[in-house]
Protein backbone atom coordinates (compact mmCIF):
# COMPACT_ATOMS: atom_id res chain seq x y z
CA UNK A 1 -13.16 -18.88 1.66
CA UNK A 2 -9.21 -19.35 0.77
CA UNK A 3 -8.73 -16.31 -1.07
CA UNK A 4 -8.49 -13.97 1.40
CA UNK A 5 -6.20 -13.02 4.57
CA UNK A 6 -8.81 -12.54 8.11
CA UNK A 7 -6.37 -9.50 9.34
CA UNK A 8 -7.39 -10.91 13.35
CA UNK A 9 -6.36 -14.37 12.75
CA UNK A 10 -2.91 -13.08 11.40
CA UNK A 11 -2.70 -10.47 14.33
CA UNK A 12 -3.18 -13.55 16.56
CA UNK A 13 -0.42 -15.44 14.92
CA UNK A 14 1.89 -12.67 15.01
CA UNK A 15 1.36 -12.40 18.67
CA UNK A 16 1.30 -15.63 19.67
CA UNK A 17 4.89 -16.02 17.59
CA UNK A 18 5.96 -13.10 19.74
CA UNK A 19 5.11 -14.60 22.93
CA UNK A 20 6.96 -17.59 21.71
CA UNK A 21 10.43 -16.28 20.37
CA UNK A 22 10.23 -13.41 23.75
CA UNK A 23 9.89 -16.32 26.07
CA UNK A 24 12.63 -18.57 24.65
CA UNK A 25 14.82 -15.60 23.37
CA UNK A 26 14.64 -12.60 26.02
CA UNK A 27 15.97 -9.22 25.06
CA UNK A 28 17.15 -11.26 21.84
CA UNK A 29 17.39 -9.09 18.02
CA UNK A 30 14.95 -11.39 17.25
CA UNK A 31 12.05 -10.72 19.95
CA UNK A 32 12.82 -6.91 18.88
CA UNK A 33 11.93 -7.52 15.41
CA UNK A 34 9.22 -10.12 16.44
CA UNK A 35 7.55 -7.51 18.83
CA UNK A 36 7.86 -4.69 15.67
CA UNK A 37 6.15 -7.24 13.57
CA UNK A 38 3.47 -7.78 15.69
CA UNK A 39 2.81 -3.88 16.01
CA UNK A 40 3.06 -3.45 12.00
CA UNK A 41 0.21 -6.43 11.94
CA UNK A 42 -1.82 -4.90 14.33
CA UNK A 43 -1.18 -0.93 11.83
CA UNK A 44 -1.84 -3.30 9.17
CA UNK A 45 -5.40 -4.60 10.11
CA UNK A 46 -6.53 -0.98 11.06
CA UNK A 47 -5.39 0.03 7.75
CA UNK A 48 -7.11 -3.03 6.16
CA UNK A 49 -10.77 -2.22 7.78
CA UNK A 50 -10.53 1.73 7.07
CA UNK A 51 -9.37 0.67 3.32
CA UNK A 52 -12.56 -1.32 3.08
CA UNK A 53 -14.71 1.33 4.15
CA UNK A 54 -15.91 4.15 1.94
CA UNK A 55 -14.38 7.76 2.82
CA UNK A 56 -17.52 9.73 2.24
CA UNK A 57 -15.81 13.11 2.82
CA UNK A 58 -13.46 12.77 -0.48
CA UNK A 59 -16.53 11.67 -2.22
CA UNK A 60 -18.49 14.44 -1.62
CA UNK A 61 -15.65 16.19 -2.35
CA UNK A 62 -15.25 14.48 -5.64
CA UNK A 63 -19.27 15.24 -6.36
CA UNK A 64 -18.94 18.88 -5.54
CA UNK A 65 -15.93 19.35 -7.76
CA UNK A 66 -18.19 17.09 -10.74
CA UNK A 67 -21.02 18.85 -9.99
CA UNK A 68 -19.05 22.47 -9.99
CA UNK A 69 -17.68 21.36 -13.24
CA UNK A 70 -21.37 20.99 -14.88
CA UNK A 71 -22.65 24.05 -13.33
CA UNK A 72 -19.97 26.01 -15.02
CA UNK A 73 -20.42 24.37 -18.46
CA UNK A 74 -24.31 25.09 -17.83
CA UNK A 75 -23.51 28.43 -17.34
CA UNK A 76 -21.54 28.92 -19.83
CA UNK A 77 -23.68 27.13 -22.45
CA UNK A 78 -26.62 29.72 -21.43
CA UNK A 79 -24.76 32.29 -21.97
CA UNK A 80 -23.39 31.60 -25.40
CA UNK A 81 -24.88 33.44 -28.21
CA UNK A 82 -24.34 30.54 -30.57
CA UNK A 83 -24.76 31.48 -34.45
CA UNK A 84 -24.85 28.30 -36.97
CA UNK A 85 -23.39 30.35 -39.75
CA UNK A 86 -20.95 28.05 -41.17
CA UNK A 87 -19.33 29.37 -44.23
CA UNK A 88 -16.44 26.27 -45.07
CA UNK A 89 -15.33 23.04 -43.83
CA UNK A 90 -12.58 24.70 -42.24
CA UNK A 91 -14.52 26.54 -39.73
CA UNK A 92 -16.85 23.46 -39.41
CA UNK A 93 -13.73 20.98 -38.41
CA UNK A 94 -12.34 23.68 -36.15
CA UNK A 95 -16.06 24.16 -34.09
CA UNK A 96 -16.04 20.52 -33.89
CA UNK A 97 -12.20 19.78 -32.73
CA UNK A 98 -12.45 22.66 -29.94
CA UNK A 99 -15.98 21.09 -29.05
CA UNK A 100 -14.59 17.68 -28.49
CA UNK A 101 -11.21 19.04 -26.99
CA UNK A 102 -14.17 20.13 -24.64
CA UNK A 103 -15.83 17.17 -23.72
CA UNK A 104 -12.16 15.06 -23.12
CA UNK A 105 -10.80 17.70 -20.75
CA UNK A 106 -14.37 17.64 -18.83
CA UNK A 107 -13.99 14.01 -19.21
CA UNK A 108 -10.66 14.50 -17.82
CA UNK A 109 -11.73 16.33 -14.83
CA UNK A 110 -14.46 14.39 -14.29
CA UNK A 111 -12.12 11.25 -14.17
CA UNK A 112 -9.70 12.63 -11.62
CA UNK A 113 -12.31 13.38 -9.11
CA UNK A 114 -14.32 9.74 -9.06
CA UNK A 115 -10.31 8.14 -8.99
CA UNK A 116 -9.10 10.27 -6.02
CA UNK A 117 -10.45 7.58 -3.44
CA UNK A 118 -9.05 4.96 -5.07
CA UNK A 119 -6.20 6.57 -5.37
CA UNK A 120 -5.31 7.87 -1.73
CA UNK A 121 -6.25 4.56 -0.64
CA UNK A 122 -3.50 2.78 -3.14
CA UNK A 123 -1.35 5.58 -1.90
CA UNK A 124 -1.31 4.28 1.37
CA UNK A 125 -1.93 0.49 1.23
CA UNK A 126 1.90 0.56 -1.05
CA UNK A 127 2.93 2.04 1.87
CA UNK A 128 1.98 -0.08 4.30
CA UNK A 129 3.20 -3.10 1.60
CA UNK A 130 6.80 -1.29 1.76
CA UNK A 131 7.08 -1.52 5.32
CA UNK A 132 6.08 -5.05 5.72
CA UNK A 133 8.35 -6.09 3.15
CA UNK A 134 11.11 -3.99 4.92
CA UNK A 135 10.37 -6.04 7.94
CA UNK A 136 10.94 -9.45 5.81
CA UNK A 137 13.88 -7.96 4.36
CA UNK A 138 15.29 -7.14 8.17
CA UNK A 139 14.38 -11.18 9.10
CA UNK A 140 15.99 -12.33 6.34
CA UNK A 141 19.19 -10.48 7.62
CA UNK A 142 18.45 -12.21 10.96
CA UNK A 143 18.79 -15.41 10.02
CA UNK A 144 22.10 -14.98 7.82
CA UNK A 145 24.24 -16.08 10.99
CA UNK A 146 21.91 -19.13 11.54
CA UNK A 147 23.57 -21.60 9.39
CA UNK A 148 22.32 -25.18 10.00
CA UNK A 149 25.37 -26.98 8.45
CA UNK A 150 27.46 -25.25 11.09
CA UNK A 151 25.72 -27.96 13.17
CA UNK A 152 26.95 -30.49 10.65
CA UNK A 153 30.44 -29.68 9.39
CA UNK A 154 33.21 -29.68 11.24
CA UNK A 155 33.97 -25.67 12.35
CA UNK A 156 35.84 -23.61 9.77
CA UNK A 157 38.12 -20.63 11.54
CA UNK A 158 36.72 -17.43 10.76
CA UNK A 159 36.22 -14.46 12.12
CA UNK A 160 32.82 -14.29 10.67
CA UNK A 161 31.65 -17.10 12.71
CA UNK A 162 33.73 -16.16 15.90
CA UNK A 163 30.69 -13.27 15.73
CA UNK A 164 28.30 -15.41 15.70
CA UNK A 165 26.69 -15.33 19.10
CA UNK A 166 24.89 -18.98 19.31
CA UNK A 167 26.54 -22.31 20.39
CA UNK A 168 25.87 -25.38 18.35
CA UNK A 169 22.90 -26.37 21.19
CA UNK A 170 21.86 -23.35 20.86
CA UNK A 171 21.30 -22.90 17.11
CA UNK A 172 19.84 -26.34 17.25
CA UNK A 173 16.95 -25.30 19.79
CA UNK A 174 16.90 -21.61 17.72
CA UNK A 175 16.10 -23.78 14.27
């Protein structure tokens, strides 16, 4: 029960946190990001559902291309005029090595159409990963100029906080 994320419960969070931070900071950097964040959540959980399902059309595609690949061996194999006239070892090893060189590259082929799915569905859920984590990335860079122990300390003379664009109250009710 505790070992997954329900994609509409975080959705819900997200925009309830929105709500919050646009109502107490309006037109802030912060409800910006909050608002983007709740849009990504929203992209996420669509992506989430259409990850679960199956996509029937790339496997049909894959079992055409398997199935394309066997009918081609078939033919081929029926139209081999195969003669067992081995004369040495030699030709014997070489019949053999191109025979299994064969069976990995159908292997091979075989392989890349049952993993193309899976792997235009990774494709996209990294994506989707990347941009979330470039949304953390962008908070983290929001709260840099929230320093609590400028609530604490007595003020230092900088220009770096003289940008800073909250009042002691005000970072206090922010944090």
């Amino acid at each position: 029960m505790y070992r997954s994320l329900n994609a509409d419960l975080i959705v819900q969070t997200c925009r309830t946190t929105n709500e919050r931070i646009t109502e107490r900071f309006a037109g802030s950097g912060l409800s910006k990001v909050s608002a983007e964040l709740l849009s990504v959540s929203e992209q996420a959980a669509g992506l989430s559902s259409w990850l679960a399902k199956a996509h029937w059309p790339l496997r049909t595609l894959a079992g055409l291309g398997i199935a394309t690949v066997f009918v081609i061996i078939v033919g081929v194999v029926m139209n081999l005029k195969l003669q067992l006239n081995i004369t040495s070892v030699t030709e014997f090893l070489q019949g053999s090595e191109a025979a299994i060189n064969e069976v990995v590259f159908i292997g091979i082929a075989a392989f890349f159409f049952i993993t193309l799915e899976t792997r235009l569905k990774r494709r996209r859920a990294l994506k989707a990963i990347h941009e979330l984590r470039s949304i953390a990335h962008i908070i983290d860079m929001h709260q840099l100029t929230k320093d609590p122990e400028r609530i604490t300390s007595a003020p230092v003379p900088s220009d770096a906080i003289a940008k800073r664009p909250l009042s002691p109250a005000e970072l206090i009710r922010y944090l």
